[in-house]
Protein backbone atom coordinates (compact mmCIF):
# COMPACT_ATOMS: atom_id res chain seq x y z
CA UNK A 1 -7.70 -14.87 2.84
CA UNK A 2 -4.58 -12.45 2.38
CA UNK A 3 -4.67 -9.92 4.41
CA UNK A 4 -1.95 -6.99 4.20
CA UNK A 5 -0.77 -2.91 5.49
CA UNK A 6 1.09 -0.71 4.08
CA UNK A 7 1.85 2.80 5.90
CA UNK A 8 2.22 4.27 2.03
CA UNK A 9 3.06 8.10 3.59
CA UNK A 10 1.35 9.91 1.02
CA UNK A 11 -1.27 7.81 -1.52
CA UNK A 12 -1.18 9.69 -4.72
CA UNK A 13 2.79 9.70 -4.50
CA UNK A 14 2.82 5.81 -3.83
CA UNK A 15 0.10 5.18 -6.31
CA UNK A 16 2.61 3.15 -8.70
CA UNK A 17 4.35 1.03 -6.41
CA UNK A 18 0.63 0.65 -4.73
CA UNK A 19 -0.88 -0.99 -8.19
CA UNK A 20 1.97 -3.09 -9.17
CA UNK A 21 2.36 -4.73 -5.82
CA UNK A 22 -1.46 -5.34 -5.54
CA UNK A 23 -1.06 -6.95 -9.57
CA UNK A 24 1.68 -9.32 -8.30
CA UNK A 25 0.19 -10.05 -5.19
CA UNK A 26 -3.40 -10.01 -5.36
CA UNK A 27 -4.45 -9.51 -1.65
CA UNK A 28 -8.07 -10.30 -0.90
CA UNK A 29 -7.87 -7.14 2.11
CA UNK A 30 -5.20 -4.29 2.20
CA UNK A 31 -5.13 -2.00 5.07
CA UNK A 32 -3.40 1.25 3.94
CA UNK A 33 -2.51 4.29 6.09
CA UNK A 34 -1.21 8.06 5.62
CA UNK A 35 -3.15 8.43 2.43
CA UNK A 36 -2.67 12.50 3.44
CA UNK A 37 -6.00 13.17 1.28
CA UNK A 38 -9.16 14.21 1.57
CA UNK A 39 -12.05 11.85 0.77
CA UNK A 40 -12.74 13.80 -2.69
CA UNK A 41 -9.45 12.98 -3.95
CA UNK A 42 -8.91 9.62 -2.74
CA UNK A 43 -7.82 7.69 -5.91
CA UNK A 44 -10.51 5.44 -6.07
CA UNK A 45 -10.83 4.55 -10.10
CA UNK A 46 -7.71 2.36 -10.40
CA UNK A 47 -8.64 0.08 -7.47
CA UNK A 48 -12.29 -0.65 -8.85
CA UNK A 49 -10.87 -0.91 -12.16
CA UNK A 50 -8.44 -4.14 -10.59
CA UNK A 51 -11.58 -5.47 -8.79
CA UNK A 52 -11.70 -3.33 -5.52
CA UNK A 53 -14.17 -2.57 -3.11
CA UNK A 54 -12.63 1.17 -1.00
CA UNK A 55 -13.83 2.47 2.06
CA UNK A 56 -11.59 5.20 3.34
CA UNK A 57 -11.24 8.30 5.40
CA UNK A 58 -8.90 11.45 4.91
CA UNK A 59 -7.77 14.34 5.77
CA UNK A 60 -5.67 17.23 4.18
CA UNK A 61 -1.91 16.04 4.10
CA UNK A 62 -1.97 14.43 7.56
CA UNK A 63 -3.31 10.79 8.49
CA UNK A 64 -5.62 9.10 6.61
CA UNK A 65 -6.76 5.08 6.24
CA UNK A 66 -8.41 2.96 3.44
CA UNK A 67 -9.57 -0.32 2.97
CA UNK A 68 -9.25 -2.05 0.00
CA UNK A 69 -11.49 -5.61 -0.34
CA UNK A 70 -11.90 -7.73 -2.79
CA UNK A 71 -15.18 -9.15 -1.70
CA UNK A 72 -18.37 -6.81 -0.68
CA UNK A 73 -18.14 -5.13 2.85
CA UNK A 74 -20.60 -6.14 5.02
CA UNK A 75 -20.56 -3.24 7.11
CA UNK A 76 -17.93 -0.56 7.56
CA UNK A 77 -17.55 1.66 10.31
CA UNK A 78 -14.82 5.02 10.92
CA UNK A 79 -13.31 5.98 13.82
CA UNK A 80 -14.07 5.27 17.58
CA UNK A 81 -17.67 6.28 17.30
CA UNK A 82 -17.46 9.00 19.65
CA UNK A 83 -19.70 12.41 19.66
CA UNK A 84 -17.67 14.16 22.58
CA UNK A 85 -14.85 15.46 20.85
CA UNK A 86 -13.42 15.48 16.68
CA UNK A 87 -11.42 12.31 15.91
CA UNK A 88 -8.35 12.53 13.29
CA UNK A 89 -8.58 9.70 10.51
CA UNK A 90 -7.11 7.07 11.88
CA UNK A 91 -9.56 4.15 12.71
CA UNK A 92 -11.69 2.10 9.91
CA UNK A 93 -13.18 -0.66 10.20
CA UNK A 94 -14.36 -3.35 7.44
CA UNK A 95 -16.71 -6.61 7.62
CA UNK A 96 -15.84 -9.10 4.99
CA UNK A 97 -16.67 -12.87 4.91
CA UNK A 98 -18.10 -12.66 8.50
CA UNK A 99 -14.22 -11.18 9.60
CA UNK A 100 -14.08 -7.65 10.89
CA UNK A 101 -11.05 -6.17 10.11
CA UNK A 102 -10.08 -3.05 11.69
CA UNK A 103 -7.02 -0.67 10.44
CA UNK A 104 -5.39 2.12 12.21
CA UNK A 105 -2.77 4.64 12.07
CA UNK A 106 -1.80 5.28 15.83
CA UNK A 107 -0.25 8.25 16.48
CA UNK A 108 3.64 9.35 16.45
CA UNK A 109 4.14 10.91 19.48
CA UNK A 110 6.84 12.98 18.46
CA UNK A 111 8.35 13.01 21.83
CA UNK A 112 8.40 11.38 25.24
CA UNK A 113 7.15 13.65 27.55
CA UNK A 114 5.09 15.88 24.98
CA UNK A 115 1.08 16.20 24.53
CA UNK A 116 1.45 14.19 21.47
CA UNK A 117 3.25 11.72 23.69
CA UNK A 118 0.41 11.76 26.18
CA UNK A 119 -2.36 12.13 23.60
CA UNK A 120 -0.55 8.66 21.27
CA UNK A 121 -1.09 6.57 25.15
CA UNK A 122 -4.62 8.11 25.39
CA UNK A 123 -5.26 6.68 22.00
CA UNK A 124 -4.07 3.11 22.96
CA UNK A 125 -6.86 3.67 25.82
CA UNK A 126 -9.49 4.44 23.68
CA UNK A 127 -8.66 1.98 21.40
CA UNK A 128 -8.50 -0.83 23.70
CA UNK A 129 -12.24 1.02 25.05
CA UNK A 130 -13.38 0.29 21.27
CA UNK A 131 -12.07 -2.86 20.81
CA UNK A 132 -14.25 -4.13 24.44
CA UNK A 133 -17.28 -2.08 23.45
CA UNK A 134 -18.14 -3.67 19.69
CA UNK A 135 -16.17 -7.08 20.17
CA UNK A 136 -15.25 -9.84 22.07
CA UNK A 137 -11.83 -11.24 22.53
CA UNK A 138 -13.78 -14.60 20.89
CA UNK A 139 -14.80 -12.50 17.78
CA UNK A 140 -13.26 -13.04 14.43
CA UNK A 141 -10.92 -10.01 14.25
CA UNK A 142 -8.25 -8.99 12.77
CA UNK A 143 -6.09 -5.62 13.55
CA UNK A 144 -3.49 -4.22 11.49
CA UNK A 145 -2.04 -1.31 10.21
CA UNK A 146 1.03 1.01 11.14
CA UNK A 147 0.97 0.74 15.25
CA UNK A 148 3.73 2.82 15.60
CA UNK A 149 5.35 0.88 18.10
CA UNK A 150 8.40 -1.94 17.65
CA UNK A 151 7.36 -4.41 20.32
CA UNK A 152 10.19 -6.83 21.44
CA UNK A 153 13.63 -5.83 21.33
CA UNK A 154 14.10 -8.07 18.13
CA UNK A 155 11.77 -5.16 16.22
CA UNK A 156 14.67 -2.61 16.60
CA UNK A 157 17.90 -2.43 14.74
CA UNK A 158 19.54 -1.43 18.65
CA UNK A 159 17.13 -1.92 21.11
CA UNK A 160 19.50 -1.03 23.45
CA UNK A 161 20.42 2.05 21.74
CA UNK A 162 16.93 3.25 21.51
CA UNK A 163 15.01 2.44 24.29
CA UNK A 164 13.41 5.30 25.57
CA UNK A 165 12.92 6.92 22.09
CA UNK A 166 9.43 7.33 20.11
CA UNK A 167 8.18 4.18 18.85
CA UNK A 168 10.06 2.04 21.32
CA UNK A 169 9.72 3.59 24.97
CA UNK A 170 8.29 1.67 27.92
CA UNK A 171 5.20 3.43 28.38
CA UNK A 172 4.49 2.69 24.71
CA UNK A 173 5.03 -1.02 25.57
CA UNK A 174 2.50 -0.94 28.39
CA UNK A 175 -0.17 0.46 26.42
CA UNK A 176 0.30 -1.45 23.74
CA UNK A 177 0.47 -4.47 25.69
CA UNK A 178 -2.36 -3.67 27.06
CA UNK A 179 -4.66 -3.97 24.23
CA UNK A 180 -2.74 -7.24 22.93
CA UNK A 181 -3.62 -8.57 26.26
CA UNK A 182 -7.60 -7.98 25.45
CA UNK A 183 -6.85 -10.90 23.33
CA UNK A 184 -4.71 -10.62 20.00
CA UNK A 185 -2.22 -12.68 18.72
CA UNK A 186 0.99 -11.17 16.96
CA UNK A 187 0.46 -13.18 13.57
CA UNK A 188 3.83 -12.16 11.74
CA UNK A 189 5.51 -13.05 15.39
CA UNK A 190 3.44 -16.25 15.25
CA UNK A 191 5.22 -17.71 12.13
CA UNK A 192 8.37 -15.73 12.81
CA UNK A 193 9.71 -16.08 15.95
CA UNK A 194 12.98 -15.32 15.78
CA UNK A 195 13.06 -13.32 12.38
CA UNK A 196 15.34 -9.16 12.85
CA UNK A 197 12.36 -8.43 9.79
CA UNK A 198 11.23 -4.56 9.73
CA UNK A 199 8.64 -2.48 8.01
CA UNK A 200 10.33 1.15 8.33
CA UNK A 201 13.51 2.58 7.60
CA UNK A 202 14.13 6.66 7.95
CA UNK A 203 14.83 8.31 5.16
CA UNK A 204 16.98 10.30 7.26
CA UNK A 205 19.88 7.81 7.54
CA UNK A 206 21.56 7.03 4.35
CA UNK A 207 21.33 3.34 3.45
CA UNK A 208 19.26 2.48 5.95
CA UNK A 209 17.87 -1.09 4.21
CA UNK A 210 21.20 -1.84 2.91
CA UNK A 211 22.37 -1.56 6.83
CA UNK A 212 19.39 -3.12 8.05
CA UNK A 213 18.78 -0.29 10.57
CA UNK A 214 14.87 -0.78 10.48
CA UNK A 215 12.09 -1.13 12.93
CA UNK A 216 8.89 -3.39 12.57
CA UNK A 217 5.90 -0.38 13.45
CA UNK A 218 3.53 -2.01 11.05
CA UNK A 219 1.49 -5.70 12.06
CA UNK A 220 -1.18 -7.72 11.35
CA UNK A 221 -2.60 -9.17 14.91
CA UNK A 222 -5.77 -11.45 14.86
CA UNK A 223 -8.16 -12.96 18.05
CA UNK A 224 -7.18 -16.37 18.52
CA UNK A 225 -9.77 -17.97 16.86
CA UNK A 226 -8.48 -16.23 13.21
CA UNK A 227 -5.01 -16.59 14.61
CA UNK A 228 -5.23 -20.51 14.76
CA UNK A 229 -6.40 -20.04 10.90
CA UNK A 230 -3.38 -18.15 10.04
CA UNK A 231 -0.77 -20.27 7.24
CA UNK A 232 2.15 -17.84 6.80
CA UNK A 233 3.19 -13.87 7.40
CA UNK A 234 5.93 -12.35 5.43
CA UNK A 235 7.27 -8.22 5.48
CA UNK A 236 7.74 -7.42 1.63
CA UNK A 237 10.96 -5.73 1.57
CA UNK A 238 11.51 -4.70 -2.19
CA UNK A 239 9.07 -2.23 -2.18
CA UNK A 240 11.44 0.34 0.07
CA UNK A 241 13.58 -0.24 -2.45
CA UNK A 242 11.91 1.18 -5.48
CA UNK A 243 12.17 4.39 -6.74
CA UNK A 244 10.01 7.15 -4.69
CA UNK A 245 9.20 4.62 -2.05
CA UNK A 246 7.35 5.01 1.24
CA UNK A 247 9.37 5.03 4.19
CA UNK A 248 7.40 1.51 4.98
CA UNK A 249 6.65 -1.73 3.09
CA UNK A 250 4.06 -4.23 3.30
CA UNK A 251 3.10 -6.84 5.62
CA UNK A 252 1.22 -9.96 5.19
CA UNK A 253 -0.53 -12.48 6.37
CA UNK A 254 -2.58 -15.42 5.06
CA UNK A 255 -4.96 -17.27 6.52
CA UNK A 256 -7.38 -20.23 6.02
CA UNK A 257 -10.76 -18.55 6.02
């Protein structure tokens, strides 16, 4: 099984680079966030047409997630299944070949200190909350998508540099950490241990790939029972390098299932 995310920041705008890459590489699952559309105009035809199952949720030019499988969902399931309060589109979750995979787009945070600081370590908390309430740590379950969050100081161009800002702050850490510790397994980390790889460059410094001034936001983690499975996990550069491109590329990982 090939599993793979891609944060494409805008679907319909990423819709060519989307096709060609799924042509070359034929993934049986990808986990795509920021489609910024509503259900209704979720660009469904050209996936069935190469062989694709969707299952997606949207909103008006914010968040947004889709799955795209190859084989027949089992069962599919959006958000944290919550009636208290209105969730944003940023949870979906997929059963295919007995695996459940589950694909989010955690929030940004804008800044430490802010609400949407506070509201991005809430999230981690509910999703951790999710993650106990329809699985076990023994499940076969795999998480991906754009986490918003470099881990280790190797997922930062200058860790040092940027500690303390969005995306690679301590309390970010914790609460990330804290949901890895329910019982995932960084796949790409798993095959790569030492590899500077990222997923996301800002548009907002010039040459930022040629410079290699990236950070690795987007993974594909697994339970350790799918985890053991796993047979390689690659970041797919050449995409950011394309004409129009996201500000991420894709992730992958393979796995003997």
């Amino acid at each position: 099984m090939k599993v793979a995310s891609f944060n494409t920041n805008g679907i319909r705008a990423r819709l060519p680079i989307l096709l060609t890459w799924i042509e070359k590489e034929t993934p049986d699952v990808l986990c795509i966030q920021e489609t910024k559309v509503q259900d209704h105009d979720f660009p469904r035809q050209p996936f069935t047409e190469m062989g694709y199952h969707c299952s997606f949720k949207g909103e008006k030019s914010y968040n947004g997630v889709a799955i795209l499988n190859r084989a027949i969902p089992e069962s599919v399931r959006i958000g944290f299944g919550r009636s208290d309060e209105p969730e944003e589109a940023r949870l979906i979750m997929s059963q295919v070949m007995g695996i459940s995979i589950v694909n989010t787009y955690v929030p940004q945070g804008q800044d430490p200190g802010s609400e949407k600081f506070a509201y991005k370590l809430n999230w981690f908390k509910s999703l951790k909350s999710y993650f106990e309430k329809y699985f076990t740590p023994d499940a076969a379950l795999i998480w991906a998508g754009d986490f918003n969050v470099a881990p280790e100081p190797i997922d930062v161009y200058d860790p040092e540099k940027l500690l303390g800002s969005i995306g690679y702050h301590p309390d970010e850490h914790k609460a990330l950490q804290d949901v890895k510790n329910w019982g995932f397994v960084d796949v790409f980390r798993k095959h790569n241990p030492d590899a500077r790889q990222y997923t996301f460059w800002d548009y907002r410094i010039p040459n930022s790939v040629k410079h290699g001034l990236g950070w690795r936001v987007d993974h594909i983690w697994a339970t350790g029972s799918v985890a053991r499975k796993s047979k390689n996990a690659w970041i797919d550069q050449r995409p950011r390098l394309l004409k129009r491109p996201s500000d991420h590329t894709f992730i992958v990982a393979e796995f003997d299932i």
